[in-house]
PDB file of N, CA and C in Angstrom:
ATOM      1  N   UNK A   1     100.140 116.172 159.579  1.00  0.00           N
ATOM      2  CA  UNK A   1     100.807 114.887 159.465  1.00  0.00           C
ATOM      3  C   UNK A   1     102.225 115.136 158.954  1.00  0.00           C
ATOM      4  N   UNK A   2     103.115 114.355 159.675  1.00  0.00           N
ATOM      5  CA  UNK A   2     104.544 114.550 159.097  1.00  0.00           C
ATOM      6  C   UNK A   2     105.218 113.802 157.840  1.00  0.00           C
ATOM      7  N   UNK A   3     106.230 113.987 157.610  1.00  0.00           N
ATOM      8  CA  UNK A   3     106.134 113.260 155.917  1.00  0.00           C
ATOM      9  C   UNK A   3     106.635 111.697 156.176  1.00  0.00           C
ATOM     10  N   UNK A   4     107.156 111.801 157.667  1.00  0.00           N
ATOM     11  CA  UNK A   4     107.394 109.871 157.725  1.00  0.00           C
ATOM     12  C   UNK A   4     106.123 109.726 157.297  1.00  0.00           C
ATOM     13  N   UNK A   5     105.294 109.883 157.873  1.00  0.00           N
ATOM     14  CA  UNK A   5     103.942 109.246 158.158  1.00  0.00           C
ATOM     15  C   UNK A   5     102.782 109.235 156.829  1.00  0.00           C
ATOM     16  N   UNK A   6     103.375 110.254 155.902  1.00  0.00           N
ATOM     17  CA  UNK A   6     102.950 110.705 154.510  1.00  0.00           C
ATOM     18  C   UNK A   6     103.831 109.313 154.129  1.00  0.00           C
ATOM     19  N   UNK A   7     104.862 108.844 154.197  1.00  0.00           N
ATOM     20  CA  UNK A   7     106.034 108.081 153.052  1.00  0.00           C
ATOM     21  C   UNK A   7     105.551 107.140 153.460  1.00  0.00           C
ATOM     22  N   UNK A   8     105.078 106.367 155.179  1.00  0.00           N
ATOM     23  CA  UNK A   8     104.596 104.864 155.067  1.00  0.00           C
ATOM     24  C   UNK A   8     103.076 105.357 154.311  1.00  0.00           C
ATOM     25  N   UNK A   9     102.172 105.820 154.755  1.00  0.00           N
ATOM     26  CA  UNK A   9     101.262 105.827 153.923  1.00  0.00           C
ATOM     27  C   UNK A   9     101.208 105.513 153.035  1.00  0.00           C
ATOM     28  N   UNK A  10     101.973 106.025 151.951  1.00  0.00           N
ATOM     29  CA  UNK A  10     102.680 106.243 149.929  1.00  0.00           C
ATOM     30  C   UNK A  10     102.475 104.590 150.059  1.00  0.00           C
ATOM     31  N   UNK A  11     103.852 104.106 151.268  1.00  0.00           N
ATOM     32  CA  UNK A  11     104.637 102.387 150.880  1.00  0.00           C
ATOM     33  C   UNK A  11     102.948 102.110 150.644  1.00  0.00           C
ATOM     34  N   UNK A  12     102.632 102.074 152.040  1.00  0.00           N
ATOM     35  CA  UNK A  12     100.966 101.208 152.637  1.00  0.00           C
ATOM     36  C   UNK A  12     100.291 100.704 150.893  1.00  0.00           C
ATOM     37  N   UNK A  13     100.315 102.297 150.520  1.00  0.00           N
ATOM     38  CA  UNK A  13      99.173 102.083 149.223  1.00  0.00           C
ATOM     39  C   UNK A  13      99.665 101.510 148.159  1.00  0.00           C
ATOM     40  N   UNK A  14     101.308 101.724 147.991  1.00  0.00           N
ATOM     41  CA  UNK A  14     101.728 100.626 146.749  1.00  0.00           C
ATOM     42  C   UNK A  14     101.701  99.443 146.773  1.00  0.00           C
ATOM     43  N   UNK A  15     102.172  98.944 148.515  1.00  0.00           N
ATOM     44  CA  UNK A  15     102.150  97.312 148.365  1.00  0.00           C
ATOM     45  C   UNK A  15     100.729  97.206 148.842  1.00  0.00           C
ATOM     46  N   UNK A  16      99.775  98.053 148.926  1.00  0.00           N
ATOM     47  CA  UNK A  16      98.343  97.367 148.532  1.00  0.00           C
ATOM     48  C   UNK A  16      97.751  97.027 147.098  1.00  0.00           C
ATOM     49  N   UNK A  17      98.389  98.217 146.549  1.00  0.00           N
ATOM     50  CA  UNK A  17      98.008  97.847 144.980  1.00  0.00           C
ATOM     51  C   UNK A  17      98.955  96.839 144.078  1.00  0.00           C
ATOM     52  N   UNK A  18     100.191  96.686 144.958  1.00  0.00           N
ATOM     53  CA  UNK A  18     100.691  95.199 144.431  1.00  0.00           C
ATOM     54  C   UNK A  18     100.206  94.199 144.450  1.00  0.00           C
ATOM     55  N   UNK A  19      99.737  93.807 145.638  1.00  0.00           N
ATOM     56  CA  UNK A  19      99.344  92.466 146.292  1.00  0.00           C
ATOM     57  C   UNK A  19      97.757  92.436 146.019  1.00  0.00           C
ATOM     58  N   UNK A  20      97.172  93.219 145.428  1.00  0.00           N
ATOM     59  CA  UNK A  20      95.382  93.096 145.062  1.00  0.00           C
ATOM     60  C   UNK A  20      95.937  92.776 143.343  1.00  0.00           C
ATOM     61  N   UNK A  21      97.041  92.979 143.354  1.00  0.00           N
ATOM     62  CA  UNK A  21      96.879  92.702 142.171  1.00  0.00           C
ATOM     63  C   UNK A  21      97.408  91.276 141.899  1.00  0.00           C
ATOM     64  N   UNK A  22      98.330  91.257 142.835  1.00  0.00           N
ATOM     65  CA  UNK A  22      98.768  89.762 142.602  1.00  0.00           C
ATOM     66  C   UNK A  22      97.718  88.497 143.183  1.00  0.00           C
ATOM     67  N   UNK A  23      96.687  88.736 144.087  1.00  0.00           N
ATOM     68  CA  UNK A  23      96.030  88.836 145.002  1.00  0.00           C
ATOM     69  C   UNK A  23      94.434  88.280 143.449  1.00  0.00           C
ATOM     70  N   UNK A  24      94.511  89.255 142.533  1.00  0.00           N
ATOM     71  CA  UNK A  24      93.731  88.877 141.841  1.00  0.00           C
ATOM     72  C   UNK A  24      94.047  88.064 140.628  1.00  0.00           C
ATOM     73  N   UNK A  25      95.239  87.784 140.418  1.00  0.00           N
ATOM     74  CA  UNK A  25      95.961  86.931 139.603  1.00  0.00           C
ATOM     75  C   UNK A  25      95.573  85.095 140.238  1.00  0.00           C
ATOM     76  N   UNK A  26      95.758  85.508 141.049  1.00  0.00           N
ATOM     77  CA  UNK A  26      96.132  83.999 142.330  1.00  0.00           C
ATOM     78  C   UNK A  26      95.123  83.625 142.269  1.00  0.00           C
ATOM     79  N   UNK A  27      93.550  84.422 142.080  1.00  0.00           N
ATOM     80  CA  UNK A  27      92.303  84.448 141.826  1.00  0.00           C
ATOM     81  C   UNK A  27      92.065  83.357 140.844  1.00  0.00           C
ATOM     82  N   UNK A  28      92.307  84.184 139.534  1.00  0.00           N
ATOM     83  CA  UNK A  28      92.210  83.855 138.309  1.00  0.00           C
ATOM     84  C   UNK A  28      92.898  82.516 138.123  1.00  0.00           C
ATOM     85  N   UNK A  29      94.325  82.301 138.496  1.00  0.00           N
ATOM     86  CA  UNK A  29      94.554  81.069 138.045  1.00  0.00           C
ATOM     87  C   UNK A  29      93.940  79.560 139.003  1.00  0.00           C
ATOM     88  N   UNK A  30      93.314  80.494 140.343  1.00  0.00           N
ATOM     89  CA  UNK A  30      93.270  79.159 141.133  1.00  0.00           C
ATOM     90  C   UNK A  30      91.846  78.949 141.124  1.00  0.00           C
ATOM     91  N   UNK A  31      90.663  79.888 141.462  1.00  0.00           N
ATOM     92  CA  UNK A  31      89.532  80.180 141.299  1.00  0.00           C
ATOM     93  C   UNK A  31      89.235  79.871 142.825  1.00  0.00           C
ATOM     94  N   UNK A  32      89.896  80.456 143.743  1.00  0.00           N
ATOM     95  CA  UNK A  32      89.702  80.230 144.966  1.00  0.00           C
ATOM     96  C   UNK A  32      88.988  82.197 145.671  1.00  0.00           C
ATOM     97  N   UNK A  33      87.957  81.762 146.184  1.00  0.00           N
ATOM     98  CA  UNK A  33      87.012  83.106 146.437  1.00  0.00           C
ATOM     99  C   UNK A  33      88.027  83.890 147.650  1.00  0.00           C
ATOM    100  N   UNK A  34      88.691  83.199 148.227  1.00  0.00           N
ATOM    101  CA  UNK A  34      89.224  83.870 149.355  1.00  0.00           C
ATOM    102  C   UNK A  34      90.316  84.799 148.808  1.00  0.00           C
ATOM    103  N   UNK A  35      90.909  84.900 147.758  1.00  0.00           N
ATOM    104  CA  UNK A  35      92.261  85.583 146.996  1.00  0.00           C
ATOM    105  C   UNK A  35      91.059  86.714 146.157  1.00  0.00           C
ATOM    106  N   UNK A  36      90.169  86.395 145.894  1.00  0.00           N
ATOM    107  CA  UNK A  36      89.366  87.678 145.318  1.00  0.00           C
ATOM    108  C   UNK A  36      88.587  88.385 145.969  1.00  0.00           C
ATOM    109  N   UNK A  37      88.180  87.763 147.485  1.00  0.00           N
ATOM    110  CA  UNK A  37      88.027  88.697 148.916  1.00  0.00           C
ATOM    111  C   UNK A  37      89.382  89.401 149.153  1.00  0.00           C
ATOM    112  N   UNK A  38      89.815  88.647 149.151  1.00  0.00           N
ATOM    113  CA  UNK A  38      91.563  89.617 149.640  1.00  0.00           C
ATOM    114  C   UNK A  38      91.702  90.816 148.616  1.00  0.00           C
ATOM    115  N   UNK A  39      91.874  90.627 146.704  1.00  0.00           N
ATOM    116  CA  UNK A  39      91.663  91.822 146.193  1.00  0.00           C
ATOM    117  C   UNK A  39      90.633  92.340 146.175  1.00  0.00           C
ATOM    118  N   UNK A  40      89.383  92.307 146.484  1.00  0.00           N
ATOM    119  CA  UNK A  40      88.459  93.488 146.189  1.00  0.00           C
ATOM    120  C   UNK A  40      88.664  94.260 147.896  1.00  0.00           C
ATOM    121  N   UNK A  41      89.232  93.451 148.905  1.00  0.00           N
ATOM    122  CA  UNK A  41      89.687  94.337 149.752  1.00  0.00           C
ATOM    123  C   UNK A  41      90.517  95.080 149.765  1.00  0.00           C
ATOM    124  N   UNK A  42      91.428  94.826 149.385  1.00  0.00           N
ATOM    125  CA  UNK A  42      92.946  95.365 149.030  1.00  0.00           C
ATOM    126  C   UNK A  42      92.705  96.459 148.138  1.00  0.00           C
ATOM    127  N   UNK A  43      91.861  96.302 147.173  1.00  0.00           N
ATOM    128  CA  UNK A  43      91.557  97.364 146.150  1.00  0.00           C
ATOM    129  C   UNK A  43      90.757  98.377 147.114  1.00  0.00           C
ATOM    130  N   UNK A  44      89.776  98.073 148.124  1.00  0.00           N
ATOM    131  CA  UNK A  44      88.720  99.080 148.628  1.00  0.00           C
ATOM    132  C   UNK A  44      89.825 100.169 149.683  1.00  0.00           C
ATOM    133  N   UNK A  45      91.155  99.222 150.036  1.00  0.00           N
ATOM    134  CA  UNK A  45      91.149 100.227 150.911  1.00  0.00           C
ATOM    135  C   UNK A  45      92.528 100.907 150.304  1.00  0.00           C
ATOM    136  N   UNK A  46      92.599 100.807 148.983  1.00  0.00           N
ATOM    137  CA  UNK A  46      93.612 101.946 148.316  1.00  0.00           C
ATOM    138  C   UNK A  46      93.525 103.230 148.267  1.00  0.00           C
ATOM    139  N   UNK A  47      92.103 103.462 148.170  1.00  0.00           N
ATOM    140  CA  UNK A  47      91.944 105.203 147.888  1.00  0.00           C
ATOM    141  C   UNK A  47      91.966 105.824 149.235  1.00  0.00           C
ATOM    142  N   UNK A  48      91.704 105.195 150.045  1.00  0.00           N
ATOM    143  CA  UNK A  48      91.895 106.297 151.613  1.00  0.00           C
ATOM    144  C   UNK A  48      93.277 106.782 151.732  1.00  0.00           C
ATOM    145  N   UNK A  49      93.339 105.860 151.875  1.00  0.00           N
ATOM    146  CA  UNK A  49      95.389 105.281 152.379  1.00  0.00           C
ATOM    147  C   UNK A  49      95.939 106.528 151.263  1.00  0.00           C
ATOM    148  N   UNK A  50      95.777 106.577 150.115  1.00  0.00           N
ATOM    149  CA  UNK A  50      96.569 106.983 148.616  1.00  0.00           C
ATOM    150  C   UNK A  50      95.943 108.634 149.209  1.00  0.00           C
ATOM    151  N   UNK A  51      94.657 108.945 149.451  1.00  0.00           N
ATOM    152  CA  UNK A  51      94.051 110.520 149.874  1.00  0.00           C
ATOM    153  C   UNK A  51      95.154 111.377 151.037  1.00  0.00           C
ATOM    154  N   UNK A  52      95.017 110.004 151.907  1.00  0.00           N
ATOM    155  CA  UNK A  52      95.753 110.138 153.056  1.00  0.00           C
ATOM    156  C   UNK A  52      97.323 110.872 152.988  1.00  0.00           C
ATOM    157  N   UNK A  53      98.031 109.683 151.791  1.00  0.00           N
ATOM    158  CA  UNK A  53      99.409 110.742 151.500  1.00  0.00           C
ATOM    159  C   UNK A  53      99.594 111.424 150.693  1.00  0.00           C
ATOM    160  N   UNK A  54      98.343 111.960 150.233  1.00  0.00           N
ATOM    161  CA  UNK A  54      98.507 113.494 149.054  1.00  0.00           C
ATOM    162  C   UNK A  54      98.467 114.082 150.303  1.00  0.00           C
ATOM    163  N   UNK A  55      97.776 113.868 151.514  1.00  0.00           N
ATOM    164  CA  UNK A  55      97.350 115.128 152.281  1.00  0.00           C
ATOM    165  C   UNK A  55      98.484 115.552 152.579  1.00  0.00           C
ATOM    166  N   UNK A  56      99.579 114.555 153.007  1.00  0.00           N
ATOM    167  CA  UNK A  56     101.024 115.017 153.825  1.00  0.00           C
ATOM    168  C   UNK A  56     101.761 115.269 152.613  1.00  0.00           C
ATOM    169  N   UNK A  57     102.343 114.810 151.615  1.00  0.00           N
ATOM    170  CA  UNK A  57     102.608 114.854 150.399  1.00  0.00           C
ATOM    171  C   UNK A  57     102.663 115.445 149.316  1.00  0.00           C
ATOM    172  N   UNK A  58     101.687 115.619 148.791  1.00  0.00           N
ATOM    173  CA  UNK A  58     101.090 116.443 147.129  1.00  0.00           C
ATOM    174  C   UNK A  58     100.863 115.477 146.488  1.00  0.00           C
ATOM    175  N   UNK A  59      99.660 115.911 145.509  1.00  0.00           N
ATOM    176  CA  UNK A  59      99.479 115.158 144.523  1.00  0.00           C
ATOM    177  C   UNK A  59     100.505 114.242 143.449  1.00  0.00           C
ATOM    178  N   UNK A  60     101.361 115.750 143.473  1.00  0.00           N
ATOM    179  CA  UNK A  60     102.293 115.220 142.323  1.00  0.00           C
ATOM    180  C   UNK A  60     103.708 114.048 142.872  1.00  0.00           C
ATOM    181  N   UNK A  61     103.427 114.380 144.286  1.00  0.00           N
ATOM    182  CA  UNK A  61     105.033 113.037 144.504  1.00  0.00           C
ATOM    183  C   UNK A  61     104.083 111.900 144.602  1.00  0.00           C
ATOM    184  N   UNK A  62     102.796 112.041 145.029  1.00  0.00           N
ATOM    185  CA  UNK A  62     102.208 110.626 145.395  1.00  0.00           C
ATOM    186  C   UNK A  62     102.130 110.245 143.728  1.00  0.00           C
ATOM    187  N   UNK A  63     101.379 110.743 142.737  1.00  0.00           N
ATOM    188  CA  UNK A  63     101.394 110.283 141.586  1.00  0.00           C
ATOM    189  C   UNK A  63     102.246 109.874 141.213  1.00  0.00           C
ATOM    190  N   UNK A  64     103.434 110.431 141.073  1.00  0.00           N
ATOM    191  CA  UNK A  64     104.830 109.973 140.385  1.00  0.00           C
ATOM    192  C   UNK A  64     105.388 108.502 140.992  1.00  0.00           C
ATOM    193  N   UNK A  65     105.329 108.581 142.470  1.00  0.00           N
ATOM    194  CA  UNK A  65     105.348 107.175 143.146  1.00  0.00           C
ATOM    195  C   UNK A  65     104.357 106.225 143.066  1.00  0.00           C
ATOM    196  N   UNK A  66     103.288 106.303 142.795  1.00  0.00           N
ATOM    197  CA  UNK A  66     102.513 105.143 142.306  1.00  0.00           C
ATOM    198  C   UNK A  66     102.606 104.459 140.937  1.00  0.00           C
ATOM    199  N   UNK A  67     103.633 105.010 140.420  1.00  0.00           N
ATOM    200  CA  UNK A  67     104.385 104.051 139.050  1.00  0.00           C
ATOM    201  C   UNK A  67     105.271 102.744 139.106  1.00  0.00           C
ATOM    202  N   UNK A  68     105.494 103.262 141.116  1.00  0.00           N
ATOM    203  CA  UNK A  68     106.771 102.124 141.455  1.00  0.00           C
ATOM    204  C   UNK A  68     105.439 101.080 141.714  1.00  0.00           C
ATOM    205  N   UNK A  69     104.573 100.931 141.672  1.00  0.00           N
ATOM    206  CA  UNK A  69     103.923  99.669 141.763  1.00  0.00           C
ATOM    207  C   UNK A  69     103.933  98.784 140.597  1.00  0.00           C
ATOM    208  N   UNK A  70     104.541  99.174 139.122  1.00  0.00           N
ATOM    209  CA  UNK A  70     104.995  98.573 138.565  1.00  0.00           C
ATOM    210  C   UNK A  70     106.011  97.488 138.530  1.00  0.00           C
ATOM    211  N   UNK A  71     106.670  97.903 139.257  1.00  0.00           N
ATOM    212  CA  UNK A  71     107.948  97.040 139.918  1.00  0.00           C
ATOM    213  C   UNK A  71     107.920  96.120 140.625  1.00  0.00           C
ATOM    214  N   UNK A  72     106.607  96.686 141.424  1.00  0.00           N
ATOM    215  CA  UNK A  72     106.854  95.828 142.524  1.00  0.00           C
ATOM    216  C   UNK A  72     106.048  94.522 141.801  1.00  0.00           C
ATOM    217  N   UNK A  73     104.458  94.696 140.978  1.00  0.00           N
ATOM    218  CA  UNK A  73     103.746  93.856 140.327  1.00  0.00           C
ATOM    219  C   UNK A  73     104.654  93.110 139.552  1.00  0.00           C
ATOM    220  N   UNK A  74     105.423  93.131 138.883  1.00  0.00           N
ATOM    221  CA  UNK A  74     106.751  92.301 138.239  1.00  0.00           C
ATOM    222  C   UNK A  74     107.505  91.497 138.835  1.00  0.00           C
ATOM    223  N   UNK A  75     107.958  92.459 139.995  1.00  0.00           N
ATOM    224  CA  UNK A  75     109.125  91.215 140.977  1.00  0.00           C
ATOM    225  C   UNK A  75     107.734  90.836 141.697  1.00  0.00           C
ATOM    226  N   UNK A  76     106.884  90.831 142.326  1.00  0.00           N
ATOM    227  CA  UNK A  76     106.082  89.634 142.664  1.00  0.00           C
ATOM    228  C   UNK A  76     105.359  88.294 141.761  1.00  0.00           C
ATOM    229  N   UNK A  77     105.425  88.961 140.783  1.00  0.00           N
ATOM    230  CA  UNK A  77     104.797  88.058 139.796  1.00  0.00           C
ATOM    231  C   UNK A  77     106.285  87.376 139.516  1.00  0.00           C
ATOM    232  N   UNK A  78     106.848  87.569 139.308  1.00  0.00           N
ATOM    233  CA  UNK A  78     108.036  87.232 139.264  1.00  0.00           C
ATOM    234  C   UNK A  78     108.777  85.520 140.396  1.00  0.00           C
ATOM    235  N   UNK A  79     108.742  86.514 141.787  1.00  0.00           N
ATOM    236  CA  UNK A  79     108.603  85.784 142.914  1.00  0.00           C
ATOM    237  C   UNK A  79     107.581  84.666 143.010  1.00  0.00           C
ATOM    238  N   UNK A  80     106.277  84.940 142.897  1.00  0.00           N
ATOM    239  CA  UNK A  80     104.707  84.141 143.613  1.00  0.00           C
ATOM    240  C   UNK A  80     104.715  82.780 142.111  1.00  0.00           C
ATOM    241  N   UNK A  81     104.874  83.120 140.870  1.00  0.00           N
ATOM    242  CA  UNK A  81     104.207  82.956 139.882  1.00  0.00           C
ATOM    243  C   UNK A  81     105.574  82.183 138.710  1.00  0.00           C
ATOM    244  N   UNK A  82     106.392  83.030 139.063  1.00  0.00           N
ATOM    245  CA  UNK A  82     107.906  82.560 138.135  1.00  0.00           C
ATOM    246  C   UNK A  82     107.180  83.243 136.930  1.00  0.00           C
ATOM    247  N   UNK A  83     106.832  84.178 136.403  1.00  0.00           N
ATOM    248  CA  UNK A  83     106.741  84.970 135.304  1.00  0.00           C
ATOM    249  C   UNK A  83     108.218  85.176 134.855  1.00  0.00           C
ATOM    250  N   UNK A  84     108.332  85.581 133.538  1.00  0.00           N
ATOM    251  CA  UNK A  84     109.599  86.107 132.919  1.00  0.00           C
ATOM    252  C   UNK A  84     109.385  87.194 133.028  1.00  0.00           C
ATOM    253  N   UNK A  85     110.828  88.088 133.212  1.00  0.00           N
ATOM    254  CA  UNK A  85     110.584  89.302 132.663  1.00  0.00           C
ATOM    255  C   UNK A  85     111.690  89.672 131.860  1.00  0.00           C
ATOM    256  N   UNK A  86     111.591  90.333 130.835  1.00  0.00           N
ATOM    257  CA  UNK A  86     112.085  90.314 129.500  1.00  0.00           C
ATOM    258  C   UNK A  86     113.225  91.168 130.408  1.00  0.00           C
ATOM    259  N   UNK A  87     114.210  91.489 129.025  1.00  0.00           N
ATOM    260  CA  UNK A  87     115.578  92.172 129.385  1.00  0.00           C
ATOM    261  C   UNK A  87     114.387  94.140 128.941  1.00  0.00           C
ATOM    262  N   UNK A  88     113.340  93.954 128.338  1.00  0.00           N
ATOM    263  CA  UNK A  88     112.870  95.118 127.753  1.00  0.00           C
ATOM    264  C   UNK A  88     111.843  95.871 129.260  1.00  0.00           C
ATOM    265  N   UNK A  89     111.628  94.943 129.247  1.00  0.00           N
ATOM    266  CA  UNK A  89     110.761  95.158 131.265  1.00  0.00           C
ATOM    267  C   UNK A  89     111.678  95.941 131.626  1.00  0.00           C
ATOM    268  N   UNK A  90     112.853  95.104 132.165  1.00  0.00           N
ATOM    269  CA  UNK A  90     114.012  95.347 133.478  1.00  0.00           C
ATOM    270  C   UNK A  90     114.147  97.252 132.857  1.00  0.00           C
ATOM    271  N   UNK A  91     114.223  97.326 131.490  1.00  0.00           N
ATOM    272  CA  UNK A  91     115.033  98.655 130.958  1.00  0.00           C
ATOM    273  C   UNK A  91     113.864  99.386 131.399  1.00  0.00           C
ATOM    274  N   UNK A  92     112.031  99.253 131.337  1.00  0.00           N
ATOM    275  CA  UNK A  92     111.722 100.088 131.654  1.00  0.00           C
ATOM    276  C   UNK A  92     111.245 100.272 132.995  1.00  0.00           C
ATOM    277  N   UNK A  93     111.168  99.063 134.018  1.00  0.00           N
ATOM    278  CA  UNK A  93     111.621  99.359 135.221  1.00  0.00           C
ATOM    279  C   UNK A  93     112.420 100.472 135.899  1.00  0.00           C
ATOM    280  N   UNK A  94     113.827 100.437 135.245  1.00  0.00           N
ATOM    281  CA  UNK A  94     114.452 100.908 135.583  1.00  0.00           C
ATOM    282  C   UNK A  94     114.327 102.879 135.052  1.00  0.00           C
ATOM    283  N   UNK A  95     113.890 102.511 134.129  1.00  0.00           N
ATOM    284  CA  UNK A  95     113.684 104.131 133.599  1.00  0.00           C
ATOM    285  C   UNK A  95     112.416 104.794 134.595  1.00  0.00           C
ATOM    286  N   UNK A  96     111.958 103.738 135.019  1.00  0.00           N
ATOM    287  CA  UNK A  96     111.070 104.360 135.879  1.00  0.00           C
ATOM    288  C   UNK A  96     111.037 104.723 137.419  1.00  0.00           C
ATOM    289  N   UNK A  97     111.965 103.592 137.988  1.00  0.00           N
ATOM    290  CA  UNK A  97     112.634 104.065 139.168  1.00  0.00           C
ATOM    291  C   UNK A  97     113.384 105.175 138.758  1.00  0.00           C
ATOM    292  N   UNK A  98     114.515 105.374 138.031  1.00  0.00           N
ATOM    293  CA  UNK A  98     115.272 106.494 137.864  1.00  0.00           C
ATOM    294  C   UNK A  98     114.318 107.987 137.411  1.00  0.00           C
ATOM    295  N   UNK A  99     112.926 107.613 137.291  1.00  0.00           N
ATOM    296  CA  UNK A  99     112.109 108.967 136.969  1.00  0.00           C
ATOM    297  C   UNK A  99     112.113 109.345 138.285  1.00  0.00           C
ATOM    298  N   UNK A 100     111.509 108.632 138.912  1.00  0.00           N
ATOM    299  CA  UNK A 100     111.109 108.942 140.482  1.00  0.00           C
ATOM    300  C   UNK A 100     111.899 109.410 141.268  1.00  0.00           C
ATOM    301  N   UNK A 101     112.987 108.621 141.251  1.00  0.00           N
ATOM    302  CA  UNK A 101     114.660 109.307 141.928  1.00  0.00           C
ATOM    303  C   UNK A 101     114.668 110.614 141.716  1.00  0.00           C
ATOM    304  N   UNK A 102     114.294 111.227 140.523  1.00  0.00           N
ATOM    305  CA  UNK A 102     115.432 112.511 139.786  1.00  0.00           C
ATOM    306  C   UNK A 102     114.050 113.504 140.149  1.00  0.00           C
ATOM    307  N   UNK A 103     113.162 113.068 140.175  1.00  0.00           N
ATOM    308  CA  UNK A 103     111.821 113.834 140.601  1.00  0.00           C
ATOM    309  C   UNK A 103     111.864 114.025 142.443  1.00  0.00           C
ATOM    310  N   UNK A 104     112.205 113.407 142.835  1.00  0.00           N
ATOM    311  CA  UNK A 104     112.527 113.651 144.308  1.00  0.00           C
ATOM    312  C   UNK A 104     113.283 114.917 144.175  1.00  0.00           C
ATOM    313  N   UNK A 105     114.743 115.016 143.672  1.00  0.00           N
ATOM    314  CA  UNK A 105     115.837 115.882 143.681  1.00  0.00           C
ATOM    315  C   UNK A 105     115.342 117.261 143.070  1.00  0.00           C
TER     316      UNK A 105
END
């Protein structure tokens, strides 16, 4: 497998584990069964997808990139929900994209 195909994989599995998560939020506040079918799906089909781009990948870039699902769980909650996010979030957001960046290089 080539590493495009390793990097959508990576995306595939973060914005799955975003959206099961937001997915189970939407759950919780609405109590509607169809948003907690959606995350326990969303959750089932993380680990293939996530196996899938260690295979093209490595362990260690896929790990390091599954932190950016932090981000993304924030700006959606953010987006879906109007959550705040503190000025202390944004700083470690950002320390955490900039891990990932400098770990690429």
């Amino acid at each position: 497998m080539g590493a495009p195909v390793a990097y959508a994989l990576l995306f595939l599995a973060l914005l799955a584990t975003a959206s099961a998560q937001v997915a189970f939020k939407h759950y919780h506040l609405s109590a509607r069964r169809r948003s907690l079918v959606a995350a326990i799906l969303l959750f089932a089909c993380i680990p293939p997808v996530t196996f899938l781009a260690i295979r093209g990948l490595g362990v260690g870039k896929v790990y390091v990139f599954t932190s950016l699902s932090y981000a993304l769980v924030a700006f959606l909650g953010w987006k879906m929900f109007r959550e705040r996010i503190t000025a202390r979030q944004v700083q470690g957001l950002v320390v955490i994209t900039l891990g990932c960046i400098v770990y690429t290089f």
